[in-house]
PDB file of N, CA and C in Angstrom:
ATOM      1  N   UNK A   1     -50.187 127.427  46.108  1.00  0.00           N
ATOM      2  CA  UNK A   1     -51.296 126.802  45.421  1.00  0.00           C
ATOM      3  C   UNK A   1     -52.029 127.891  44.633  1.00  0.00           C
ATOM      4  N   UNK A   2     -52.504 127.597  43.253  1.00  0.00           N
ATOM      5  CA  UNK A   2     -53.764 128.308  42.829  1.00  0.00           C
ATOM      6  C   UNK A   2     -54.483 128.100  42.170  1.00  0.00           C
ATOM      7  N   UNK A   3     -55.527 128.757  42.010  1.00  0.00           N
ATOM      8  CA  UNK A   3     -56.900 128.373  41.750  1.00  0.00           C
ATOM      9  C   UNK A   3     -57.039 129.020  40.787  1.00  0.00           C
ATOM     10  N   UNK A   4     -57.808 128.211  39.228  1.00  0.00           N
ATOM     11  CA  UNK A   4     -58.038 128.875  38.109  1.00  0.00           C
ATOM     12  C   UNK A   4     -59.604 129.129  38.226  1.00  0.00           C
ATOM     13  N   UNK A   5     -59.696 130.509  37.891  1.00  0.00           N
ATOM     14  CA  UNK A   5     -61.251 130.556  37.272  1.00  0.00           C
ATOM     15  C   UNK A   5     -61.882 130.855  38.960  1.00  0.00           C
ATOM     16  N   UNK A   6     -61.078 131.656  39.722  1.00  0.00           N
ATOM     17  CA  UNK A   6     -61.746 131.984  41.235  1.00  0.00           C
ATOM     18  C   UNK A   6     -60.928 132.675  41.441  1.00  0.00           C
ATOM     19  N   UNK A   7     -61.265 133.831  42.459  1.00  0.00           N
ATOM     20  CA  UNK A   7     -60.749 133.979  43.666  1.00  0.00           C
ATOM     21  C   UNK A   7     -61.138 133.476  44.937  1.00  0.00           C
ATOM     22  N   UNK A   8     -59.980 133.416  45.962  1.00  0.00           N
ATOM     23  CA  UNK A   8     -60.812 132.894  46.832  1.00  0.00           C
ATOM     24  C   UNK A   8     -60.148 133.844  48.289  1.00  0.00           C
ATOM     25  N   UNK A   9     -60.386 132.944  49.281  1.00  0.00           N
ATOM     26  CA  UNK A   9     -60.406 133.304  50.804  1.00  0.00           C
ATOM     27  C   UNK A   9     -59.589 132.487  51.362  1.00  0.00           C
ATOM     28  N   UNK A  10     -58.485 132.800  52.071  1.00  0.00           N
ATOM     29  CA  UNK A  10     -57.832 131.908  53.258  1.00  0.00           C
ATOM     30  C   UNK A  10     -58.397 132.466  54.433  1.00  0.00           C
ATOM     31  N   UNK A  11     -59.138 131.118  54.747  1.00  0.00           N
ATOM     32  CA  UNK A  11     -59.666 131.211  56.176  1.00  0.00           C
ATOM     33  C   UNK A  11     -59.123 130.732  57.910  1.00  0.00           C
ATOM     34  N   UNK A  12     -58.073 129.746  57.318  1.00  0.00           N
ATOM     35  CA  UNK A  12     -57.388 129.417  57.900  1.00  0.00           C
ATOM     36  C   UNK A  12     -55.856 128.782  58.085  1.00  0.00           C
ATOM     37  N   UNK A  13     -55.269 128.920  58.437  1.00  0.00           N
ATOM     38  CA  UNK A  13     -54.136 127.692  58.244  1.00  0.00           C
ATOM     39  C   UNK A  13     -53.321 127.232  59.491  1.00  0.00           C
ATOM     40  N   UNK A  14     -52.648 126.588  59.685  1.00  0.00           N
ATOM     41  CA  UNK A  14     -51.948 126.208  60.969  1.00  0.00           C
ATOM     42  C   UNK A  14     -51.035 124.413  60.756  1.00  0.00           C
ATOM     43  N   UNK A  15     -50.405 124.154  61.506  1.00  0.00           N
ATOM     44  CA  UNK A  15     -49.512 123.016  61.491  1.00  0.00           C
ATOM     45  C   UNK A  15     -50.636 121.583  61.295  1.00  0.00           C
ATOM     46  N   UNK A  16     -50.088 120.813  60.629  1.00  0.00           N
ATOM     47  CA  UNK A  16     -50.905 119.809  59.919  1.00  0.00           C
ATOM     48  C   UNK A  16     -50.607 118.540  61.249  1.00  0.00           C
ATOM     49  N   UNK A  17     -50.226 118.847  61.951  1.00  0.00           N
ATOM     50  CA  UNK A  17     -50.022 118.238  63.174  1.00  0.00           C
ATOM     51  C   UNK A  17     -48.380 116.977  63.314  1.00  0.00           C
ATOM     52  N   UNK A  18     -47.570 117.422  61.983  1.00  0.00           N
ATOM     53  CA  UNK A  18     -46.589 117.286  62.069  1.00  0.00           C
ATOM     54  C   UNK A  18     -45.478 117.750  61.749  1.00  0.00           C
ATOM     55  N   UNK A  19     -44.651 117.684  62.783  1.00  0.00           N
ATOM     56  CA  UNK A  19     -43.426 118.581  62.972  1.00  0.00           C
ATOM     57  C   UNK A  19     -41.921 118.326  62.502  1.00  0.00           C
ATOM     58  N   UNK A  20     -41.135 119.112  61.919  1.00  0.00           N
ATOM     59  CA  UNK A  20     -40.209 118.595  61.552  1.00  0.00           C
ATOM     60  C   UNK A  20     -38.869 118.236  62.629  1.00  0.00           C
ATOM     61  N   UNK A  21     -39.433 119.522  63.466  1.00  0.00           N
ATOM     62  CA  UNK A  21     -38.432 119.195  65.285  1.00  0.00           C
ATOM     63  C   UNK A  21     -39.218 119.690  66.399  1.00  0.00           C
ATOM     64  N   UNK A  22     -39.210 118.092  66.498  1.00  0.00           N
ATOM     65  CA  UNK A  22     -40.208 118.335  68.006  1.00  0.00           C
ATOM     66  C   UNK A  22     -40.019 118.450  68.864  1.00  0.00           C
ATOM     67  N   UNK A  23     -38.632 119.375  69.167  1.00  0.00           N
ATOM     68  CA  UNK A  23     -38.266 120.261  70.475  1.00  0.00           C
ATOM     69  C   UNK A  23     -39.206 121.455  70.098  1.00  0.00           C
ATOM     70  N   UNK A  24     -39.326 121.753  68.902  1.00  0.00           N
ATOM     71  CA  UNK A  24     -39.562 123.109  68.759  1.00  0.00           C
ATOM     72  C   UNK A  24     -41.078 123.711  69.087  1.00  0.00           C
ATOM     73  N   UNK A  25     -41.091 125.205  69.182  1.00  0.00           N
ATOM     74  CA  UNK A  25     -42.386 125.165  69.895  1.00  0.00           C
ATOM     75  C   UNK A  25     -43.280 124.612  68.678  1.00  0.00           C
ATOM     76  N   UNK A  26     -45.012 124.698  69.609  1.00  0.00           N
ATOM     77  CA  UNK A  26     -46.182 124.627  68.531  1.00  0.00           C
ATOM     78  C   UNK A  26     -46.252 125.766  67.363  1.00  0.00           C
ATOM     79  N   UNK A  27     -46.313 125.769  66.481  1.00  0.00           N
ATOM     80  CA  UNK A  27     -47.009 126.607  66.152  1.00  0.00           C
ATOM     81  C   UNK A  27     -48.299 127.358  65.646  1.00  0.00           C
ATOM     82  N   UNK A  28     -48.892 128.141  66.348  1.00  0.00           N
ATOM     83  CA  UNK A  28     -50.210 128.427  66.413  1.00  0.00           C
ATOM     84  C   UNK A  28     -51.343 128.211  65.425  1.00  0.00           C
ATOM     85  N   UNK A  29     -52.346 127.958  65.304  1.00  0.00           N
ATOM     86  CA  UNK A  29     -53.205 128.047  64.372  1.00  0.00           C
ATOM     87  C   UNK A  29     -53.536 129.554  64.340  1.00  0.00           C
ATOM     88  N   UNK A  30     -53.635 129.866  62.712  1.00  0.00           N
ATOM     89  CA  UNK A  30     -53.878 131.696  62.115  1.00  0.00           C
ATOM     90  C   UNK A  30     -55.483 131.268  61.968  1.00  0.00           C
ATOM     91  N   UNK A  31     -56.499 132.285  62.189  1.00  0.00           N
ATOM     92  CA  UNK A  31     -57.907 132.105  62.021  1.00  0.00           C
ATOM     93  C   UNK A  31     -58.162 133.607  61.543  1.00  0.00           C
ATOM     94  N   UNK A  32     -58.378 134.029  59.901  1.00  0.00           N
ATOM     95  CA  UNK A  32     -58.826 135.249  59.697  1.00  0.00           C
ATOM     96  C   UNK A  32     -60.020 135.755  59.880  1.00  0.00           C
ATOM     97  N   UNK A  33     -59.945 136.953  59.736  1.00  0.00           N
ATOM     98  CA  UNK A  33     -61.935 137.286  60.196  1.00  0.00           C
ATOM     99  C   UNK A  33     -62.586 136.820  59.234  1.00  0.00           C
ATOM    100  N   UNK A  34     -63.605 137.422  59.454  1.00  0.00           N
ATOM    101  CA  UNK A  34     -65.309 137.114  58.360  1.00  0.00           C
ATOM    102  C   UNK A  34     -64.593 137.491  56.988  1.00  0.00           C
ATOM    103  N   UNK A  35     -63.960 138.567  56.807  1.00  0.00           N
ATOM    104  CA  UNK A  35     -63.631 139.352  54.974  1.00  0.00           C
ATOM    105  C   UNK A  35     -62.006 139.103  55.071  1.00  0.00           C
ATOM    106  N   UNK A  36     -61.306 138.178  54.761  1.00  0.00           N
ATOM    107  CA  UNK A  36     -60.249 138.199  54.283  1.00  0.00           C
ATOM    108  C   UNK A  36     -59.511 138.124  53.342  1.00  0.00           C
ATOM    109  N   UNK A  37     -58.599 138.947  52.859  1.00  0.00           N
ATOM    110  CA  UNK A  37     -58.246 139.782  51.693  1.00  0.00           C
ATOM    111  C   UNK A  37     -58.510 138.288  50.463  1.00  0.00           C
ATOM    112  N   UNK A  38     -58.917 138.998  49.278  1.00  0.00           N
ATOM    113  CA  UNK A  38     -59.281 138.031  48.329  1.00  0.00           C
ATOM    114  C   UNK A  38     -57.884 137.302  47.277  1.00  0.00           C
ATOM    115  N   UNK A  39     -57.887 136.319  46.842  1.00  0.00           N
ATOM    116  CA  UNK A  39     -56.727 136.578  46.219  1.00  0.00           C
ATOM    117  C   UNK A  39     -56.542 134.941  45.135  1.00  0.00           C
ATOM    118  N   UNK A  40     -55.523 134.920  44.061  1.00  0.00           N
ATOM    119  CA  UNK A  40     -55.889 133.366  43.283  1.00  0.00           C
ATOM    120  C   UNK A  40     -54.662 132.589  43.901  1.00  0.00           C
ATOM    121  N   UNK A  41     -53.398 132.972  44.409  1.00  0.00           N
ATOM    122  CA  UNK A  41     -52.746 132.348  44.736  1.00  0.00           C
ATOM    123  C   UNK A  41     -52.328 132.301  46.112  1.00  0.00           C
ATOM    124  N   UNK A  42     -51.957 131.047  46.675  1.00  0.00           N
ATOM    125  CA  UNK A  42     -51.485 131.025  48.525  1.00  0.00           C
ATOM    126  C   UNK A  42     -49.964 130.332  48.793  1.00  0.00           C
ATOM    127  N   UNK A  43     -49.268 130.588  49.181  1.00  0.00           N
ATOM    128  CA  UNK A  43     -48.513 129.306  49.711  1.00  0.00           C
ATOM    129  C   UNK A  43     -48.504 128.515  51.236  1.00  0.00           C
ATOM    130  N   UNK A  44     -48.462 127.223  51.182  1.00  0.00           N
ATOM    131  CA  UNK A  44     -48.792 126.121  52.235  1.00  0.00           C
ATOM    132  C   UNK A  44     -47.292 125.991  52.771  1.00  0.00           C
ATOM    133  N   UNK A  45     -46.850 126.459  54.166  1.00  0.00           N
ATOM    134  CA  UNK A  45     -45.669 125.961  54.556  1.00  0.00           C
ATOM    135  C   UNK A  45     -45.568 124.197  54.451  1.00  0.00           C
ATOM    136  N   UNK A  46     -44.268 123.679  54.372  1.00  0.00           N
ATOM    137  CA  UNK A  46     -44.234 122.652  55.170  1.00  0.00           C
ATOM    138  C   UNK A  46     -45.004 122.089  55.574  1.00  0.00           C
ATOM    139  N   UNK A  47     -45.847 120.710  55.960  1.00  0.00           N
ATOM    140  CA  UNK A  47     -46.313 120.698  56.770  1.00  0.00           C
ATOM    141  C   UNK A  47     -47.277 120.953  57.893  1.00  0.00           C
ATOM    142  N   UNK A  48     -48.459 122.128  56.615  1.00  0.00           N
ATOM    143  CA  UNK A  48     -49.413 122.586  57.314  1.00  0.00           C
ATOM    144  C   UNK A  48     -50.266 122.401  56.387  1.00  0.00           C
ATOM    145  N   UNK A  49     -51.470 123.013  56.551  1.00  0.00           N
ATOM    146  CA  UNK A  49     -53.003 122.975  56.193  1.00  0.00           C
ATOM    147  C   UNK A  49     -53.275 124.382  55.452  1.00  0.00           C
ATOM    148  N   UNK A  50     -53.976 124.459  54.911  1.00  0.00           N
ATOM    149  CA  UNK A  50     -54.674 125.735  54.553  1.00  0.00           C
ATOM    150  C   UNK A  50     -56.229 125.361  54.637  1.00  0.00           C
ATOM    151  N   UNK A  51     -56.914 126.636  54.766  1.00  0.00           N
ATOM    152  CA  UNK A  51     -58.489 126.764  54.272  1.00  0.00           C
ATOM    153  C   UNK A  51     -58.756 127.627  53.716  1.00  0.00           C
ATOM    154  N   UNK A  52     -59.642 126.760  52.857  1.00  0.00           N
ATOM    155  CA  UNK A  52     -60.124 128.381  51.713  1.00  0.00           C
ATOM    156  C   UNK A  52     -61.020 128.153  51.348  1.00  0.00           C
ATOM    157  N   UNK A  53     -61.834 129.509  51.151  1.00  0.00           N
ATOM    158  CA  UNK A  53     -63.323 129.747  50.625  1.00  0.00           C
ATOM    159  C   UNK A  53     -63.041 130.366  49.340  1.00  0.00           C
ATOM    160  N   UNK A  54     -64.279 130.334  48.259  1.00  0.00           N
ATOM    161  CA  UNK A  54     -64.262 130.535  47.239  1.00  0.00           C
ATOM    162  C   UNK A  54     -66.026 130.670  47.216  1.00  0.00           C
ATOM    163  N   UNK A  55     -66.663 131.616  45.955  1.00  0.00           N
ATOM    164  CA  UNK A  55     -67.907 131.383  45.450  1.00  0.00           C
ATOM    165  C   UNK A  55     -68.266 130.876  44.670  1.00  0.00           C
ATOM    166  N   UNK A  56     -68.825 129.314  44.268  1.00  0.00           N
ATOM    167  CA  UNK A  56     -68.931 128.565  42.926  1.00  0.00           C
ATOM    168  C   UNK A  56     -69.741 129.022  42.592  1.00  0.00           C
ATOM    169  N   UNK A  57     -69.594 129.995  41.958  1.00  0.00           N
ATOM    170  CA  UNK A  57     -70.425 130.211  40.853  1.00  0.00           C
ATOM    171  C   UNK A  57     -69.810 130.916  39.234  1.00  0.00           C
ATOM    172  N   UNK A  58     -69.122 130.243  39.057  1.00  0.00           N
ATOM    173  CA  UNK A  58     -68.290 130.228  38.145  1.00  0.00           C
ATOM    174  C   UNK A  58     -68.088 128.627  36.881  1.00  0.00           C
ATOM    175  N   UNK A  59     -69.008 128.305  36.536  1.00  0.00           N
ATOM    176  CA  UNK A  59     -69.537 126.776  35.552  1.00  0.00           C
ATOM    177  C   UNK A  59     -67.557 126.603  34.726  1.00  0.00           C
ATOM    178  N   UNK A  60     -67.305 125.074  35.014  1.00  0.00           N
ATOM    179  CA  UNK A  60     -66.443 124.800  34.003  1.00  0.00           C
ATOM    180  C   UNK A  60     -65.869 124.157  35.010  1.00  0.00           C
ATOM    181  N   UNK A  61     -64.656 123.556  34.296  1.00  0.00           N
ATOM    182  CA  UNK A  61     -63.515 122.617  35.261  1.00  0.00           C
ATOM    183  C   UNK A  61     -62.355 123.403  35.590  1.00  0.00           C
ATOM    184  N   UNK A  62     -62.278 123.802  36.199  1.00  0.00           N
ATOM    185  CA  UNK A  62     -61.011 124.416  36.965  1.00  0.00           C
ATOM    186  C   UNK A  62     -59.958 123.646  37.478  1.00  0.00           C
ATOM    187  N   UNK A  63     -58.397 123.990  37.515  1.00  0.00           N
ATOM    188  CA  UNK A  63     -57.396 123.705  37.744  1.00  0.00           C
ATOM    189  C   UNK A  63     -56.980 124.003  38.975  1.00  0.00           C
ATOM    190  N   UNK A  64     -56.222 123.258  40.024  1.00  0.00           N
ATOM    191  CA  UNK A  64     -56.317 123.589  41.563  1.00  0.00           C
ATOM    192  C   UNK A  64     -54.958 122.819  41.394  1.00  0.00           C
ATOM    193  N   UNK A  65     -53.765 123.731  41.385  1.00  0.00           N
ATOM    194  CA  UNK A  65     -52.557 123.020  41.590  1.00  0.00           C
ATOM    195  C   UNK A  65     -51.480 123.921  42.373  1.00  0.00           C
ATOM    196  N   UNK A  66     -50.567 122.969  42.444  1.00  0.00           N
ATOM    197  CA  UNK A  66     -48.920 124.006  42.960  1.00  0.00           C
ATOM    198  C   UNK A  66     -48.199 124.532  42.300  1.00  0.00           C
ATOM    199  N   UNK A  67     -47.865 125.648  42.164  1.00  0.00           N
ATOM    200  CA  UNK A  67     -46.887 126.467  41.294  1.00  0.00           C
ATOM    201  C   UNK A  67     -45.169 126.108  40.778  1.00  0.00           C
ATOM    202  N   UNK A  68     -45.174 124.809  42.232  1.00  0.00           N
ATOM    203  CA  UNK A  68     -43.543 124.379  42.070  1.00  0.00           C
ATOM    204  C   UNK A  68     -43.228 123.148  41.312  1.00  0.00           C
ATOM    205  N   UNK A  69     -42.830 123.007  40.069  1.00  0.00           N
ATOM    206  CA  UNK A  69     -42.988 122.076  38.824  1.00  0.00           C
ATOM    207  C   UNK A  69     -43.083 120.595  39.479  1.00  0.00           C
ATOM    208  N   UNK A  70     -41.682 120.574  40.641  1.00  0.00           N
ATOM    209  CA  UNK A  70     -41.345 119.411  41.215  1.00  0.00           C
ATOM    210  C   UNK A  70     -42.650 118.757  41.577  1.00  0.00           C
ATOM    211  N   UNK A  71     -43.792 119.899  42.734  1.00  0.00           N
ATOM    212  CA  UNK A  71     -44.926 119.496  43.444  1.00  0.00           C
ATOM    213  C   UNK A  71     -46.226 118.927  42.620  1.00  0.00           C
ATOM    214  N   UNK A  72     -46.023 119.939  41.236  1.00  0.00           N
ATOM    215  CA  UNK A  72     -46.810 119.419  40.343  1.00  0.00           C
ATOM    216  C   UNK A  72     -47.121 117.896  39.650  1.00  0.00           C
ATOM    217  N   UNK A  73     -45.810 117.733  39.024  1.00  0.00           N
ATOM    218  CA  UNK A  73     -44.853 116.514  38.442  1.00  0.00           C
ATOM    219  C   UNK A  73     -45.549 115.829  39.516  1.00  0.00           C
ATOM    220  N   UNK A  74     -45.348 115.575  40.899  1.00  0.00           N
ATOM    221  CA  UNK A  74     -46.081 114.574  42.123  1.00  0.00           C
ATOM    222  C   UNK A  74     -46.811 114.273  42.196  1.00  0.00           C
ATOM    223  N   UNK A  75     -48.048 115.357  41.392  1.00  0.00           N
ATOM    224  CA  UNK A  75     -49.414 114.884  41.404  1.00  0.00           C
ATOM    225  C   UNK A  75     -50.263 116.035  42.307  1.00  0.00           C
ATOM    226  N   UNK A  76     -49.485 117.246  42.747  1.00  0.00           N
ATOM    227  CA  UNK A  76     -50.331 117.853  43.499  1.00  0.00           C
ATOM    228  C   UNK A  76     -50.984 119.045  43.088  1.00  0.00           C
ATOM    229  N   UNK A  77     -52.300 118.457  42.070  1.00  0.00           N
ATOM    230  CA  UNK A  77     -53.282 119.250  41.269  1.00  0.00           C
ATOM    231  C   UNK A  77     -54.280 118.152  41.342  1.00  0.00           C
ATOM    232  N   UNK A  78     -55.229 119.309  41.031  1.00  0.00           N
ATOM    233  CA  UNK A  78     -56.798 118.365  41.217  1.00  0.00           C
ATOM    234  C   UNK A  78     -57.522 119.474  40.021  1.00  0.00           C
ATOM    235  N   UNK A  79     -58.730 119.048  39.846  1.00  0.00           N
ATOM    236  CA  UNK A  79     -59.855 119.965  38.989  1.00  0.00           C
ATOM    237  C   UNK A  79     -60.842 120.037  40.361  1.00  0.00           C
ATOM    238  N   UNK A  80     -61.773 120.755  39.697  1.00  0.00           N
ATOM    239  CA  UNK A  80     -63.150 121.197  40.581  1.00  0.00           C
ATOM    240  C   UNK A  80     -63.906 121.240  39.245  1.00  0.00           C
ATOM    241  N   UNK A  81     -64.763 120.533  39.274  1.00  0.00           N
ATOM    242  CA  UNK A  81     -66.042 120.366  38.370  1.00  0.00           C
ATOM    243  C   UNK A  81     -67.215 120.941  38.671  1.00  0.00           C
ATOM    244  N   UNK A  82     -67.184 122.271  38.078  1.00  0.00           N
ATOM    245  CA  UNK A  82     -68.555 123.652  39.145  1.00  0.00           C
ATOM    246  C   UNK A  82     -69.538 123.360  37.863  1.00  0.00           C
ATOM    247  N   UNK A  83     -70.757 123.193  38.501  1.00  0.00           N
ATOM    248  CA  UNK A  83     -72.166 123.203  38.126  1.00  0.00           C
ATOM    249  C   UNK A  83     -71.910 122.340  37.010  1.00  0.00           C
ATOM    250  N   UNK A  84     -72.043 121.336  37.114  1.00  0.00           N
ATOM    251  CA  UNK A  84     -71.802 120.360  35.871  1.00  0.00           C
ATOM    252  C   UNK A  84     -73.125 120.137  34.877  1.00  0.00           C
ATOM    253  N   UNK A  85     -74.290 120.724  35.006  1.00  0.00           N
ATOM    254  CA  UNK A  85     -75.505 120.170  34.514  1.00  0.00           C
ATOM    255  C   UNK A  85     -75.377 121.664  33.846  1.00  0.00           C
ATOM    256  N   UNK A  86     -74.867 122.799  34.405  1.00  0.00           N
ATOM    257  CA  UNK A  86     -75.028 123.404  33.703  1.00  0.00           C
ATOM    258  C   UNK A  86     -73.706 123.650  32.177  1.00  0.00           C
ATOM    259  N   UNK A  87     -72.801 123.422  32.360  1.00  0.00           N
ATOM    260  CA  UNK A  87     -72.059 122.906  31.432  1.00  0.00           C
ATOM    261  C   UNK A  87     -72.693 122.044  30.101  1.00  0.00           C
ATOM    262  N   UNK A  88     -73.405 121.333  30.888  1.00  0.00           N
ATOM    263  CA  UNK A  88     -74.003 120.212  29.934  1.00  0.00           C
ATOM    264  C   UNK A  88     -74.850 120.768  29.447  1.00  0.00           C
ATOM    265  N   UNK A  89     -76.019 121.662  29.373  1.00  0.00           N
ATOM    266  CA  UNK A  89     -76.841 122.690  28.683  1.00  0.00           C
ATOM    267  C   UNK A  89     -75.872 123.940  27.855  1.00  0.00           C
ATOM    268  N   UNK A  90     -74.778 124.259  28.182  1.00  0.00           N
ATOM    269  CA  UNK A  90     -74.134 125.388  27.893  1.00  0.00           C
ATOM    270  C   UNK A  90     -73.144 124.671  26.630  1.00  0.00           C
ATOM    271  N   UNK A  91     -72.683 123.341  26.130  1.00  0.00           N
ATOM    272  CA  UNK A  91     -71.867 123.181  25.521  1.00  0.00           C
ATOM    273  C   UNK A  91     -72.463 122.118  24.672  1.00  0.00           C
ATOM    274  N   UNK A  92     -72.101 121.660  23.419  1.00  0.00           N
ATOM    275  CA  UNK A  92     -72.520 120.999  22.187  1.00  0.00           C
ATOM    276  C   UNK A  92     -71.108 119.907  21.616  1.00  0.00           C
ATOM    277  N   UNK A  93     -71.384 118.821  21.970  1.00  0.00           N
ATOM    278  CA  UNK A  93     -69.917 118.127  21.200  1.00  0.00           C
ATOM    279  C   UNK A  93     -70.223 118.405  19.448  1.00  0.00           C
ATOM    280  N   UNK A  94     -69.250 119.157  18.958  1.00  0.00           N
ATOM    281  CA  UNK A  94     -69.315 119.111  17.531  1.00  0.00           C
ATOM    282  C   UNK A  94     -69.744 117.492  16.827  1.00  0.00           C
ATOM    283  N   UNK A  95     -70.137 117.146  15.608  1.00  0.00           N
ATOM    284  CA  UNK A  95     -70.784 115.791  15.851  1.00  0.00           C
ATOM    285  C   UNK A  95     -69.463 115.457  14.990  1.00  0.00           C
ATOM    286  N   UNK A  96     -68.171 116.226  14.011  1.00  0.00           N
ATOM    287  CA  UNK A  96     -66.949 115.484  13.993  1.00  0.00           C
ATOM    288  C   UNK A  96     -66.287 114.418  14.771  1.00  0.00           C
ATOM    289  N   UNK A  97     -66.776 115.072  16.132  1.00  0.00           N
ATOM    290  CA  UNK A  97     -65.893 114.414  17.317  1.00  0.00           C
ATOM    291  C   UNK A  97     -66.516 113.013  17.384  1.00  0.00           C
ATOM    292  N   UNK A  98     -68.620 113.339  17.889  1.00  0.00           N
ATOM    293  CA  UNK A  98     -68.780 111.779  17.290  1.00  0.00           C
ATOM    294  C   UNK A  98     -68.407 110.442  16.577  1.00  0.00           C
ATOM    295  N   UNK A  99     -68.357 111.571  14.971  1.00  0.00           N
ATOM    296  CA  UNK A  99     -68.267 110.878  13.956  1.00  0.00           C
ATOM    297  C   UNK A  99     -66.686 110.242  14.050  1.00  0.00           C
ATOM    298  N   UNK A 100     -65.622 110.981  14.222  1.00  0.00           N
ATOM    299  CA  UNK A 100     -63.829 110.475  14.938  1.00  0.00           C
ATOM    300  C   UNK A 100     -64.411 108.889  15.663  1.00  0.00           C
ATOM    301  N   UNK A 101     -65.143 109.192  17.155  1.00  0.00           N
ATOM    302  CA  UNK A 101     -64.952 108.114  17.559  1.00  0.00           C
ATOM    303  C   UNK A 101     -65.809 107.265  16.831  1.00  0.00           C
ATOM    304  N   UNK A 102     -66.431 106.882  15.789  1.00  0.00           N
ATOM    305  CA  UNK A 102     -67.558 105.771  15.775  1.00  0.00           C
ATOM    306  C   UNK A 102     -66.373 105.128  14.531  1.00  0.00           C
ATOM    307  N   UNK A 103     -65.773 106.021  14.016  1.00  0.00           N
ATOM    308  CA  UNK A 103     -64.174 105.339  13.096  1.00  0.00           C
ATOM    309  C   UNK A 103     -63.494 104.810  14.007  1.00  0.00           C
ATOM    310  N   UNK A 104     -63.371 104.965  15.178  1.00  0.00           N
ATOM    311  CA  UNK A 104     -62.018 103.969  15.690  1.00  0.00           C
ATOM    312  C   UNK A 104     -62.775 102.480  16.271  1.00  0.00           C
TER     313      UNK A 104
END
């Protein structure tokens, strides 16, 4: 997974509570300390969870997807919409764009 327009923190990850063979053992939940290494990209085994911290303070829409075309293509991307009011003070629709839609 990664995150545009951040770095962030994996704080946690561990089995999403399903298994692909359930002879096999558990496997543990990982819990990093307080400062764990910073970074924009992670990968999610199989079947598990991640957690991650990040600092919003970074204004704009950001991209939060999977790197593997297939996972993408599926749908597995989202945005994050940080400080939206301030966006809205920070940006100006050219009034072309207006003027475009009041023609259609």
């Amino acid at each position: 997974m990664h995150l545009h327009g951040h770095d962030f923190q994996v704080t946690e990850y561990g089995p999403s509570g399903t298994q692909v063979d359930p002879d096999a053992p558990p496997i543990p939940v990982r819990k990093f300390s307080d400062w764990p290494m910073r970074r924009d990209t992670f990968v999610v085994p199989a079947f598990h969870y991640t957690k991650v911290r990040f600092h919003a303070d970074n204004p704009g829409v950001w991209m939060f997807h999977c790197h593997m075309d297939v996972h993408f293509a599926m749908g597995l991307a989202l945005t994050f919409v940080e400080a939206p009011d301030v966006l809205q003070k920070q940006q100006t629709i050219p009034q072309g764009l207006f003027d475009m839609c009041h023609r259609q």
